[in-house]
PDB file of N, CA and C in Angstrom:
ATOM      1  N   UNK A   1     -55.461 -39.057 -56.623  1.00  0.00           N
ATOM      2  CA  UNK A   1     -56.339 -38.714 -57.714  1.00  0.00           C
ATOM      3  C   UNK A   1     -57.769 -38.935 -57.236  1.00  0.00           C
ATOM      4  N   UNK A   2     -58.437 -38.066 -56.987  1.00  0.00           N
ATOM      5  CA  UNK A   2     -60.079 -38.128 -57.055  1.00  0.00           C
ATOM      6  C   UNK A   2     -60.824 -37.466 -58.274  1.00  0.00           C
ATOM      7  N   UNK A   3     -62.650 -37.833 -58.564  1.00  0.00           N
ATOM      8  CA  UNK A   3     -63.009 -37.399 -58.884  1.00  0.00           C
ATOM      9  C   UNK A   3     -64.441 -36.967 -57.987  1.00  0.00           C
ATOM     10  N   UNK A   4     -64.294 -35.678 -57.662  1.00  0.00           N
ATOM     11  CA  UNK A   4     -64.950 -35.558 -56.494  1.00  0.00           C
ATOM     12  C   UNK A   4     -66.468 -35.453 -56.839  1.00  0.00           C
ATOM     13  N   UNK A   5     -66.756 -35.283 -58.116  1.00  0.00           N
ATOM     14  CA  UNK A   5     -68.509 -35.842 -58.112  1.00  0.00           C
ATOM     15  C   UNK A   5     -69.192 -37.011 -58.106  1.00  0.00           C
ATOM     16  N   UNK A   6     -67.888 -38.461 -57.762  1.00  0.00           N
ATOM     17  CA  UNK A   6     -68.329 -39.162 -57.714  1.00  0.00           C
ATOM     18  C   UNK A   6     -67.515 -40.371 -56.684  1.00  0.00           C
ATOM     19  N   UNK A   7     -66.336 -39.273 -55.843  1.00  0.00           N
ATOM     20  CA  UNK A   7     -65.907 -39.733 -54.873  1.00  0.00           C
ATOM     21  C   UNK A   7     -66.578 -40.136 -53.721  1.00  0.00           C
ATOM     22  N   UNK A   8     -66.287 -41.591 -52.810  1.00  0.00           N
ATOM     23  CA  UNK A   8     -66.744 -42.140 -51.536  1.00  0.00           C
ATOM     24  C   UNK A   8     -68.119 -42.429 -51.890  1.00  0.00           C
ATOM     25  N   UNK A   9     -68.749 -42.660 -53.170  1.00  0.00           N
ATOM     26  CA  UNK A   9     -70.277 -42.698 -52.880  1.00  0.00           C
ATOM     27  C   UNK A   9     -70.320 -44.348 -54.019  1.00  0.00           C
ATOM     28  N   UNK A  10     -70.690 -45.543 -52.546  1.00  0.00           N
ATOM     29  CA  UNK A  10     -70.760 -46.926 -53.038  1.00  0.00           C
ATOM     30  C   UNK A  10     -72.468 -47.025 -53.101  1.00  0.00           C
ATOM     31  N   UNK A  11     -72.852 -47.382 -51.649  1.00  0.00           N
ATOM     32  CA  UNK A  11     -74.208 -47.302 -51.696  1.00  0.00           C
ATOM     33  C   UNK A  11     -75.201 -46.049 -52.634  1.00  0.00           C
ATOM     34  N   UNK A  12     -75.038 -45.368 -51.959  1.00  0.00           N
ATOM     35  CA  UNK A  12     -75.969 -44.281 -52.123  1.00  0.00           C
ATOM     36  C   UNK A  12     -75.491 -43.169 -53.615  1.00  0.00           C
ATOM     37  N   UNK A  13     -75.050 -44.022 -54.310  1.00  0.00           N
ATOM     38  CA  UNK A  13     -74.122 -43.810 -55.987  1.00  0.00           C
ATOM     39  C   UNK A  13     -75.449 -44.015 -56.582  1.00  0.00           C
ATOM     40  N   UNK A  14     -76.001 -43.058 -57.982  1.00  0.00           N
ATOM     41  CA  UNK A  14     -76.750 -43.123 -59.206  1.00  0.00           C
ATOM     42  C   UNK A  14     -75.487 -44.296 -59.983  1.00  0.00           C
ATOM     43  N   UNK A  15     -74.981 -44.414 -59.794  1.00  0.00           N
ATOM     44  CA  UNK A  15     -73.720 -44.915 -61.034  1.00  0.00           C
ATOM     45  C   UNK A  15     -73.483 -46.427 -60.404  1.00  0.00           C
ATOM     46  N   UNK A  16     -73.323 -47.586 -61.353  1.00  0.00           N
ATOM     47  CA  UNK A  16     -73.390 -48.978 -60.493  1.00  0.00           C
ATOM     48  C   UNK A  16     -71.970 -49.348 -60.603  1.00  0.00           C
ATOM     49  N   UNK A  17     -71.265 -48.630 -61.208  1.00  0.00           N
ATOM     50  CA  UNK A  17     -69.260 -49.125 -61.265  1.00  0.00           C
ATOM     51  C   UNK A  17     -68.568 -47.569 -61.634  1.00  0.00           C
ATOM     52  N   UNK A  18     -67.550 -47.455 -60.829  1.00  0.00           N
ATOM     53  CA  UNK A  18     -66.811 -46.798 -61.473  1.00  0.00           C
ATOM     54  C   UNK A  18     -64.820 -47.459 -61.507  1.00  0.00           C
ATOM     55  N   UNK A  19     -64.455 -47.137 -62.268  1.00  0.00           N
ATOM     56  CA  UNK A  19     -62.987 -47.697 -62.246  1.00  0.00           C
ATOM     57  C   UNK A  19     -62.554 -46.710 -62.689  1.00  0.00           C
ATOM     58  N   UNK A  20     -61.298 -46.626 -62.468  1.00  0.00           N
ATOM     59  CA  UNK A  20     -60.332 -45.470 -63.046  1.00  0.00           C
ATOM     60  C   UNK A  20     -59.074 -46.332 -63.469  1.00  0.00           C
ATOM     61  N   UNK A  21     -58.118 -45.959 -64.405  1.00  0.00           N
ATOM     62  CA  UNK A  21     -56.638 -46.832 -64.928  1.00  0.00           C
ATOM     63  C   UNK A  21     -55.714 -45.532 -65.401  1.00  0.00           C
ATOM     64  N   UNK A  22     -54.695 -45.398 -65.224  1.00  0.00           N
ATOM     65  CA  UNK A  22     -53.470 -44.846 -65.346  1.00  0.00           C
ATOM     66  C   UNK A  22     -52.335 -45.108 -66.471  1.00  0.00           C
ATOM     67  N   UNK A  23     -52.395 -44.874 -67.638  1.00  0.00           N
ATOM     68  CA  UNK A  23     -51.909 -45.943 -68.873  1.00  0.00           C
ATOM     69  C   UNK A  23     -50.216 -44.582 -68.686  1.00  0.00           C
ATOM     70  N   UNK A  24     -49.312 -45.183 -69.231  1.00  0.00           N
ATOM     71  CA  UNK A  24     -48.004 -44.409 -69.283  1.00  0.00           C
ATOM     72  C   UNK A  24     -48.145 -43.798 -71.003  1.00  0.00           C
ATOM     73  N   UNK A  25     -46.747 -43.504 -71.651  1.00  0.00           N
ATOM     74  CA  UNK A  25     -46.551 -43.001 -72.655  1.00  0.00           C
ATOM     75  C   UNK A  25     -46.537 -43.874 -73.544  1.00  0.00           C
ATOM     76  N   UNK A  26     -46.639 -45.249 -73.520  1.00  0.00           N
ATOM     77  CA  UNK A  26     -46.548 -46.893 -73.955  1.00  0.00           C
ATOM     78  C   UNK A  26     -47.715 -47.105 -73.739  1.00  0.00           C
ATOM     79  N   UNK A  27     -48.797 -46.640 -73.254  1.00  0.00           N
ATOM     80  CA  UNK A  27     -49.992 -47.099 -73.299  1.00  0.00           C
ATOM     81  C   UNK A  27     -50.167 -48.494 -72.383  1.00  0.00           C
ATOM     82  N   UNK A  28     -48.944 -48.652 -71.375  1.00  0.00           N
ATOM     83  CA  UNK A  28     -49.386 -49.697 -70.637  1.00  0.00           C
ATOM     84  C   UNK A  28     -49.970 -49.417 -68.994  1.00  0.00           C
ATOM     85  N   UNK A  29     -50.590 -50.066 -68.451  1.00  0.00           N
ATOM     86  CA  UNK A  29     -51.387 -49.868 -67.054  1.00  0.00           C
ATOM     87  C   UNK A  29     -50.148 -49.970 -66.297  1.00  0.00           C
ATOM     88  N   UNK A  30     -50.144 -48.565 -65.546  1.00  0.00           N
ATOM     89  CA  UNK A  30     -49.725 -48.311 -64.418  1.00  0.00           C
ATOM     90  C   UNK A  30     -50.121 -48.651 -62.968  1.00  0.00           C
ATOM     91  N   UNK A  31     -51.586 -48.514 -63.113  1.00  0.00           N
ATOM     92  CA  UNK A  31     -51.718 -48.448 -61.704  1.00  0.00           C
ATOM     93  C   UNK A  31     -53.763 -48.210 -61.865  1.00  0.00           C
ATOM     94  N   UNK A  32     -54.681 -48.642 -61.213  1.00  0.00           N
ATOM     95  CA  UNK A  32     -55.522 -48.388 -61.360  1.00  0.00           C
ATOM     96  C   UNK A  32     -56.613 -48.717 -59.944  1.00  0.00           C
ATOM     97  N   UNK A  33     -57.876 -47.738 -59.632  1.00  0.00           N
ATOM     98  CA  UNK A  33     -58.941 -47.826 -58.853  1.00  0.00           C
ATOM     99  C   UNK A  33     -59.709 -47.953 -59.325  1.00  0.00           C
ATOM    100  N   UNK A  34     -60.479 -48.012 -58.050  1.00  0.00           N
ATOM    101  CA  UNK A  34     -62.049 -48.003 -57.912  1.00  0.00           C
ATOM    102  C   UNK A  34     -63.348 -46.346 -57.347  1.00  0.00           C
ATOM    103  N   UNK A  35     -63.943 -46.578 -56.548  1.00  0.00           N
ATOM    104  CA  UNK A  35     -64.477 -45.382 -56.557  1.00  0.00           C
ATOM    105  C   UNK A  35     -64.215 -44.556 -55.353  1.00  0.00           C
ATOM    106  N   UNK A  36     -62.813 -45.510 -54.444  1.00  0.00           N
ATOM    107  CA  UNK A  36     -62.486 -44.763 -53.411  1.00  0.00           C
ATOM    108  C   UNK A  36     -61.239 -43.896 -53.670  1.00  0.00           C
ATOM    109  N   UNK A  37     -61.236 -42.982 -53.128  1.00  0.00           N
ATOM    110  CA  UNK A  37     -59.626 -42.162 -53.714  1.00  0.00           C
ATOM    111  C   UNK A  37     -58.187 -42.965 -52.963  1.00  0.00           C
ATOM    112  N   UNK A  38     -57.408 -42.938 -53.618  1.00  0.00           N
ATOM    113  CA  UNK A  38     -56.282 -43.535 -53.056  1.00  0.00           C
ATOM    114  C   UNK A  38     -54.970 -42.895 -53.806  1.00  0.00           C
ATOM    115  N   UNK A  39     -54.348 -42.516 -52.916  1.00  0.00           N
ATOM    116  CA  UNK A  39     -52.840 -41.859 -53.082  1.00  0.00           C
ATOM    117  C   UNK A  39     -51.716 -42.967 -54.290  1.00  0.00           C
ATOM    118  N   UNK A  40     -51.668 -42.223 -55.194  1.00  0.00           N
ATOM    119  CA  UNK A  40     -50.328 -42.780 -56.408  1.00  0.00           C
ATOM    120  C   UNK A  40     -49.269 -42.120 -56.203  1.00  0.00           C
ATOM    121  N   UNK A  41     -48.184 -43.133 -56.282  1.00  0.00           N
ATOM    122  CA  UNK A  41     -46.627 -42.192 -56.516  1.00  0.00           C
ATOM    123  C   UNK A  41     -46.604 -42.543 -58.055  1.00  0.00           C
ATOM    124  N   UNK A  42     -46.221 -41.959 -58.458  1.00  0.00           N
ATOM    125  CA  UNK A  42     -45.672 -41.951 -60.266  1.00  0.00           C
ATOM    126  C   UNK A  42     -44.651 -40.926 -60.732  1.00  0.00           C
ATOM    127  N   UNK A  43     -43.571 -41.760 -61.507  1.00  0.00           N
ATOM    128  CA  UNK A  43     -42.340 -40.756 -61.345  1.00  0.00           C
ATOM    129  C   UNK A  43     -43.108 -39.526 -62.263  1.00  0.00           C
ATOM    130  N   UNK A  44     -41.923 -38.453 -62.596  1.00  0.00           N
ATOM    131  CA  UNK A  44     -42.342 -37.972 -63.794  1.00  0.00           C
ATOM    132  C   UNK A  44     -42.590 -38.141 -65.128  1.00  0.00           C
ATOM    133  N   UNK A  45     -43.451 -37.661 -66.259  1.00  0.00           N
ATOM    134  CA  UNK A  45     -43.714 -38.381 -67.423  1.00  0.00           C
ATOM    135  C   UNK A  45     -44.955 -38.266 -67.656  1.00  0.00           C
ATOM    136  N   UNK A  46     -45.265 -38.506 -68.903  1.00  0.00           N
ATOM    137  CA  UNK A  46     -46.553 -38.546 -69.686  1.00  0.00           C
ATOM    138  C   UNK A  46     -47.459 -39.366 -69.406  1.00  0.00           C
ATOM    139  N   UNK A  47     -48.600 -38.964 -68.625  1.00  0.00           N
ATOM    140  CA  UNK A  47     -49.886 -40.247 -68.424  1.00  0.00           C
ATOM    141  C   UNK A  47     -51.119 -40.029 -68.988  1.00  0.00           C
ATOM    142  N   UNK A  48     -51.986 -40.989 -69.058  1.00  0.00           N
ATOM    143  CA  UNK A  48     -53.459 -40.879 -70.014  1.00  0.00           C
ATOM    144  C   UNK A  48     -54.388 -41.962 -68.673  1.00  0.00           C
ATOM    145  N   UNK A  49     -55.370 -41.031 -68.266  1.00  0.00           N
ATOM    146  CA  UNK A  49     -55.886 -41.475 -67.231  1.00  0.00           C
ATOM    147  C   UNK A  49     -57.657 -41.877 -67.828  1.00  0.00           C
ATOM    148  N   UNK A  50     -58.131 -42.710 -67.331  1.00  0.00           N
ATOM    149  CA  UNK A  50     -59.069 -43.068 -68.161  1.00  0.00           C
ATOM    150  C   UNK A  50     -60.067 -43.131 -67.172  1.00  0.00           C
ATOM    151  N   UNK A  51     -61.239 -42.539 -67.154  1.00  0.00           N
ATOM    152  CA  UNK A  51     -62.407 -43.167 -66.189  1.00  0.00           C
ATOM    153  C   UNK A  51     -63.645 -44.035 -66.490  1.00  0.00           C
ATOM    154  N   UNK A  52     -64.076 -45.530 -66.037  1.00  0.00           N
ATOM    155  CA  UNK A  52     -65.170 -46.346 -66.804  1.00  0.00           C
ATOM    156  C   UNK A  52     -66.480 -46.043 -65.341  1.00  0.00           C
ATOM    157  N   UNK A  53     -67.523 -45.668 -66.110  1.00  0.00           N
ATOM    158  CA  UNK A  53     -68.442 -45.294 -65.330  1.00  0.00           C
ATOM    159  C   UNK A  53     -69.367 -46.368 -65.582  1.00  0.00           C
ATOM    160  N   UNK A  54     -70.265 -46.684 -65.235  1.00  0.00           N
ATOM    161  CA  UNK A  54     -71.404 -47.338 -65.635  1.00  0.00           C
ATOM    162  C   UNK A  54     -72.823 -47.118 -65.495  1.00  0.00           C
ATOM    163  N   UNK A  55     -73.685 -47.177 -66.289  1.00  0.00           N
ATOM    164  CA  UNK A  55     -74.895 -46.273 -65.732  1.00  0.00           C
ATOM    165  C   UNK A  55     -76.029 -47.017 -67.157  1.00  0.00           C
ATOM    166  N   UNK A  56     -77.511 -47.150 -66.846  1.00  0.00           N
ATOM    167  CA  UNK A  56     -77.814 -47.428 -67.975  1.00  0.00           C
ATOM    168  C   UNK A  56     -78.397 -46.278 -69.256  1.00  0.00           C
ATOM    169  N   UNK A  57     -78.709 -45.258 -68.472  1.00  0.00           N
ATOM    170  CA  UNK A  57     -79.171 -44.008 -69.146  1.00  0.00           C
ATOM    171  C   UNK A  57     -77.860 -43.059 -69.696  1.00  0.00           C
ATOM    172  N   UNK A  58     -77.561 -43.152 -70.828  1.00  0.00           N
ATOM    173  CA  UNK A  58     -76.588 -42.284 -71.705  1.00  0.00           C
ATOM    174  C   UNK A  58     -76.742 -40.802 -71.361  1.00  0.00           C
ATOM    175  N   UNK A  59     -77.794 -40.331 -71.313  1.00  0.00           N
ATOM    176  CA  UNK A  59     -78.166 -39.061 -70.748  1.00  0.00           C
ATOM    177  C   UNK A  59     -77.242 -38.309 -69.408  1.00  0.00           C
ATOM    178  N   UNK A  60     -77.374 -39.333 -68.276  1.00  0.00           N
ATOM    179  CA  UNK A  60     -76.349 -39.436 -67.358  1.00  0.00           C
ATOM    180  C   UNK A  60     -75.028 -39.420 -67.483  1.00  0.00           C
ATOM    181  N   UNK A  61     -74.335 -40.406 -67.976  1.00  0.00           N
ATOM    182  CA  UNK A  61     -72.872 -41.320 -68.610  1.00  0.00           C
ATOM    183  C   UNK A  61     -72.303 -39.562 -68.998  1.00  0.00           C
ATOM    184  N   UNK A  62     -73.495 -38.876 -69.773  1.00  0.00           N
ATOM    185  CA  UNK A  62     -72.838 -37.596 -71.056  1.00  0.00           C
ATOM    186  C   UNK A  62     -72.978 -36.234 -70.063  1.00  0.00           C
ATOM    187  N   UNK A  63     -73.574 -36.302 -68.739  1.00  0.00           N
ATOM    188  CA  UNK A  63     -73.948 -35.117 -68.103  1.00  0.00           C
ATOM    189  C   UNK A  63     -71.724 -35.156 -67.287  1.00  0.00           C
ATOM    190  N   UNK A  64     -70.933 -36.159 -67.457  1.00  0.00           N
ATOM    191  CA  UNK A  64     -69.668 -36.534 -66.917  1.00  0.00           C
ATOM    192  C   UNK A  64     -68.794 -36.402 -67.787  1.00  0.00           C
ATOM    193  N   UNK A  65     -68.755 -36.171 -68.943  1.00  0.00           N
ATOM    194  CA  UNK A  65     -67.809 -35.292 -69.490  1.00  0.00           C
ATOM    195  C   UNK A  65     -66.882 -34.812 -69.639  1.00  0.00           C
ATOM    196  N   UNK A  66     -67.218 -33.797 -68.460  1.00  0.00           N
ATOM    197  CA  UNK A  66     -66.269 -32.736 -68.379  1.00  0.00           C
ATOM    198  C   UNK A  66     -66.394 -32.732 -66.948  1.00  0.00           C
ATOM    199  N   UNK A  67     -66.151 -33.586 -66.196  1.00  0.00           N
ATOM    200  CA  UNK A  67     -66.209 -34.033 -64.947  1.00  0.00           C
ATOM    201  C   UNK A  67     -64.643 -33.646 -64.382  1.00  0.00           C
ATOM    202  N   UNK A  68     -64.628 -32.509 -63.383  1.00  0.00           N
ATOM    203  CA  UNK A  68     -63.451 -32.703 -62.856  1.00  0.00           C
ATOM    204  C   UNK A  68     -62.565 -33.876 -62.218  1.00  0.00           C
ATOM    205  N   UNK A  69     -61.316 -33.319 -62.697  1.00  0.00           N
ATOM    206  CA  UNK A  69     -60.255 -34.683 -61.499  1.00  0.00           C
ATOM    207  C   UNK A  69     -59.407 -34.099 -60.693  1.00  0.00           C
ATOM    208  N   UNK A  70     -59.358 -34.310 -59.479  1.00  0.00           N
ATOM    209  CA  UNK A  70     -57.940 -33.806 -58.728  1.00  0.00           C
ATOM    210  C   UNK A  70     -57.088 -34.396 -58.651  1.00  0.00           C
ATOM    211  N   UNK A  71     -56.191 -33.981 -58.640  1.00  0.00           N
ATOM    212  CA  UNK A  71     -55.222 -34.369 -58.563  1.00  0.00           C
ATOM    213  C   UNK A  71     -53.744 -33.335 -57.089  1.00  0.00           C
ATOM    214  N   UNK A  72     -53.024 -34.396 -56.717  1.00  0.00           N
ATOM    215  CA  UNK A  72     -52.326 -34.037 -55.621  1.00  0.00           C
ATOM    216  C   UNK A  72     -50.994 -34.056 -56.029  1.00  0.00           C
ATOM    217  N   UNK A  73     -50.020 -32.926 -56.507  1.00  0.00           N
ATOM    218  CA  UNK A  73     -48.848 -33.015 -56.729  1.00  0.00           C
ATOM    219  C   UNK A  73     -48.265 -32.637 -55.501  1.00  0.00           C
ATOM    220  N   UNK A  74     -46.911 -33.419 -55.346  1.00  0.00           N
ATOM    221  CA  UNK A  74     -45.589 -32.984 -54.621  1.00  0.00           C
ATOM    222  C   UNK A  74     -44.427 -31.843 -55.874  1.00  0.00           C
ATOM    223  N   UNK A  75     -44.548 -30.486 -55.533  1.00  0.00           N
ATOM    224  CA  UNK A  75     -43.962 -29.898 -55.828  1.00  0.00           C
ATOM    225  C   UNK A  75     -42.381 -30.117 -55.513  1.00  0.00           C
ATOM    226  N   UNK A  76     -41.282 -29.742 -56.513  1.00  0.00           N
ATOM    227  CA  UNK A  76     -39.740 -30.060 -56.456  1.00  0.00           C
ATOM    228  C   UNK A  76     -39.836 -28.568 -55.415  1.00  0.00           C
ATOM    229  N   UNK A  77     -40.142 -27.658 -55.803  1.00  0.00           N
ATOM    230  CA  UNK A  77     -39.435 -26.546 -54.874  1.00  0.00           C
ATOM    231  C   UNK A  77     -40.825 -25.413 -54.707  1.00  0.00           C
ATOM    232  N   UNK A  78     -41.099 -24.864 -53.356  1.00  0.00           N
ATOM    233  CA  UNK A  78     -42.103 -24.331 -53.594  1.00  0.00           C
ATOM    234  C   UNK A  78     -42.648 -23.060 -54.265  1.00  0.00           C
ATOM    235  N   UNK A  79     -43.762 -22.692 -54.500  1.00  0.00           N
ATOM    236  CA  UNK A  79     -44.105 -21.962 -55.414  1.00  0.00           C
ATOM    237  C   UNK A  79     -45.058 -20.498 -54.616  1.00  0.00           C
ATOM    238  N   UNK A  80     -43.930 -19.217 -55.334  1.00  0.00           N
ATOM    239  CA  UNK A  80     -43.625 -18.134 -54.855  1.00  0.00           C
ATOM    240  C   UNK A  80     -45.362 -17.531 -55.236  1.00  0.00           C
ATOM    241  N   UNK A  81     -46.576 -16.746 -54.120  1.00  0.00           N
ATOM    242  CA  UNK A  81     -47.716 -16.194 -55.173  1.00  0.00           C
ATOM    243  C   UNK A  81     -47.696 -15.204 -54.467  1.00  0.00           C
ATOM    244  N   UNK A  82     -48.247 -14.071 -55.260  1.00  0.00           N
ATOM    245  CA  UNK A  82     -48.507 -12.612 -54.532  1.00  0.00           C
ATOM    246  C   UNK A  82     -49.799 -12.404 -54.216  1.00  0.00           C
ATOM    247  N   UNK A  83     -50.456 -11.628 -53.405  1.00  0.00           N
ATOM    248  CA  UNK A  83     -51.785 -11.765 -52.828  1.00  0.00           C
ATOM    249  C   UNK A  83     -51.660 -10.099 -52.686  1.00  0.00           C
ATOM    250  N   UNK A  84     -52.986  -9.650 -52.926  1.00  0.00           N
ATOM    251  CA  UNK A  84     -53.402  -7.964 -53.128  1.00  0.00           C
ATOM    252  C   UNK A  84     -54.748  -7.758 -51.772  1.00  0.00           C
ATOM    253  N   UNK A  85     -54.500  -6.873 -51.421  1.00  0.00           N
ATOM    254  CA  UNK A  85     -55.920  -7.012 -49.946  1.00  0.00           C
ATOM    255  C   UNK A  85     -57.119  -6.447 -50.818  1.00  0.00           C
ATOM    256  N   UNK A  86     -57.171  -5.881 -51.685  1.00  0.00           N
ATOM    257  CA  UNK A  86     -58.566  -5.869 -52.895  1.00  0.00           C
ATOM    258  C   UNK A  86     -58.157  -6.090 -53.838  1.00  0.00           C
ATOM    259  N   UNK A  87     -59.687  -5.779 -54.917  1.00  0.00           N
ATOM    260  CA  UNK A  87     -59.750  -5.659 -56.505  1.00  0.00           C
ATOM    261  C   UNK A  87     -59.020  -4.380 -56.630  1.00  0.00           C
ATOM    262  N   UNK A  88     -59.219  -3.650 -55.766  1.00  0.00           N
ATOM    263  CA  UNK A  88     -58.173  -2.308 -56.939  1.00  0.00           C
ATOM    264  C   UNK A  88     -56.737  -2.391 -57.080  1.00  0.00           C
ATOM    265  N   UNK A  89     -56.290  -3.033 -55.639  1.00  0.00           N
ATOM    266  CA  UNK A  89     -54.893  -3.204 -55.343  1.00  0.00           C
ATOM    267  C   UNK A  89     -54.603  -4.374 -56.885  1.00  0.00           C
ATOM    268  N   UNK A  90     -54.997  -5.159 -56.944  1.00  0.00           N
ATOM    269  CA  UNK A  90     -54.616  -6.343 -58.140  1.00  0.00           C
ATOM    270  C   UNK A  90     -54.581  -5.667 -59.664  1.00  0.00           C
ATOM    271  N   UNK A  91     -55.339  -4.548 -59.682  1.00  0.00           N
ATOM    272  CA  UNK A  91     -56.204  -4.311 -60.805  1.00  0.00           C
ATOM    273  C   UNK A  91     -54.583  -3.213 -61.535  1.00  0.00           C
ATOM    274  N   UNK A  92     -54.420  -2.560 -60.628  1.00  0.00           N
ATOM    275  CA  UNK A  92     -53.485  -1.378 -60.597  1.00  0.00           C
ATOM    276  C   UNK A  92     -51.757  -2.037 -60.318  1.00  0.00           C
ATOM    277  N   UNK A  93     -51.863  -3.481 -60.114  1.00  0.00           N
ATOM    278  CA  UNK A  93     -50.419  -3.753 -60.059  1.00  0.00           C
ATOM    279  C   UNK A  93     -49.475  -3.740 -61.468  1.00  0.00           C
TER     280      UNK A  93
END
Protein backbone atom coordinates (compact mmCIF):
# COMPACT_ATOMS: atom_id res chain seq x y z
CA UNK A 1 0.00 0.00 0.00
CA UNK A 2 1.45 3.44 -0.91
CA UNK A 3 0.37 6.80 -1.10
CA UNK A 4 2.48 8.11 -3.70
CA UNK A 5 2.09 11.96 -3.03
CA UNK A 6 3.48 11.48 -0.02
CA UNK A 7 5.56 8.34 -0.32
CA UNK A 8 9.59 8.09 0.83
CA UNK A 9 9.54 11.82 1.67
CA UNK A 10 10.90 12.08 5.70
CA UNK A 11 13.19 15.00 5.49
CA UNK A 12 12.32 16.99 2.71
CA UNK A 13 8.16 16.30 3.59
CA UNK A 14 5.76 19.75 3.90
CA UNK A 15 3.84 17.24 6.30
CA UNK A 16 5.55 16.54 9.98
CA UNK A 17 3.76 12.78 10.52
CA UNK A 18 2.13 10.62 8.48
CA UNK A 19 0.66 7.11 9.72
CA UNK A 20 -1.52 4.91 7.98
CA UNK A 21 -3.81 1.80 10.01
CA UNK A 22 -5.71 -1.01 8.39
CA UNK A 23 -8.98 -1.61 10.64
CA UNK A 24 -10.94 -5.15 9.47
CA UNK A 25 -14.84 -5.54 9.29
CA UNK A 26 -14.76 -5.41 13.39
CA UNK A 27 -13.14 -2.30 13.25
CA UNK A 28 -10.06 -3.76 14.85
CA UNK A 29 -6.21 -2.83 13.77
CA UNK A 30 -4.79 -5.06 11.50
CA UNK A 31 -1.74 -3.90 10.67
CA UNK A 32 -0.39 -0.34 10.36
CA UNK A 33 2.65 2.28 8.88
CA UNK A 34 4.42 5.00 8.63
CA UNK A 35 5.47 7.11 5.62
CA UNK A 36 7.56 4.37 4.08
CA UNK A 37 5.65 1.86 1.83
CA UNK A 38 5.76 -1.61 3.03
CA UNK A 39 4.23 -4.81 1.58
CA UNK A 40 0.83 -6.36 3.63
CA UNK A 41 -0.49 -9.85 3.25
CA UNK A 42 -4.23 -9.72 4.28
CA UNK A 43 -6.52 -12.56 3.63
CA UNK A 44 -9.63 -11.72 1.80
CA UNK A 45 -12.40 -9.43 3.33
CA UNK A 46 -13.60 -6.10 4.12
CA UNK A 47 -10.98 -3.34 5.19
CA UNK A 48 -11.22 0.49 6.17
CA UNK A 49 -7.84 2.02 5.74
CA UNK A 50 -7.28 5.24 7.43
CA UNK A 51 -4.53 7.89 6.75
CA UNK A 52 -3.29 10.53 9.86
CA UNK A 53 -1.39 13.33 8.26
CA UNK A 54 -0.18 16.14 10.18
CA UNK A 55 0.36 19.58 9.08
CA UNK A 56 -0.48 22.93 10.80
CA UNK A 57 -2.27 24.75 7.90
CA UNK A 58 -5.86 23.07 7.20
CA UNK A 59 -5.60 24.51 3.79
CA UNK A 60 -2.92 21.81 3.10
CA UNK A 61 -4.41 18.71 5.42
CA UNK A 62 -7.84 19.56 2.70
CA UNK A 63 -5.66 19.96 -0.65
CA UNK A 64 -5.32 15.45 0.46
CA UNK A 65 -8.57 14.44 0.20
CA UNK A 66 -8.82 12.80 -2.52
CA UNK A 67 -5.31 11.73 -2.42
CA UNK A 68 -4.62 8.58 -4.26
CA UNK A 69 -3.64 5.03 -2.71
CA UNK A 70 -2.06 2.10 -4.36
CA UNK A 71 -2.49 -0.59 -3.78
CA UNK A 72 -0.74 -4.16 -4.95
CA UNK A 73 -3.04 -7.13 -5.43
CA UNK A 74 -2.05 -10.84 -6.03
CA UNK A 75 -4.59 -11.89 -8.49
CA UNK A 76 -6.28 -15.78 -7.97
CA UNK A 77 -6.08 -16.30 -11.80
CA UNK A 78 -4.89 -13.97 -14.40
CA UNK A 79 -6.75 -11.41 -16.12
CA UNK A 80 -7.62 -11.80 -19.90
CA UNK A 81 -7.40 -7.67 -21.78
CA UNK A 82 -7.76 -6.89 -25.40
CA UNK A 83 -5.58 -4.16 -26.88
CA UNK A 84 -6.63 -2.30 -30.43
CA UNK A 85 -3.36 -0.71 -32.46
CA UNK A 86 -5.66 2.71 -32.67
CA UNK A 87 -8.67 4.85 -31.73
CA UNK A 88 -10.58 3.65 -34.70
CA UNK A 89 -9.76 0.01 -34.25
CA UNK A 90 -11.35 0.33 -30.36
CA UNK A 91 -13.98 2.70 -31.47
CA UNK A 92 -15.50 0.21 -34.21
CA UNK A 93 -15.09 -3.02 -32.03
Amino acid sequence: MRFPSLCCQLYESPYEAQLWAVFDAHKRLVTFGDYYPSAQRLPAGEYEVRLQVRHSKVELLQKLRHMPMMLHLTLAAPVKLGFHWSRSGASSY
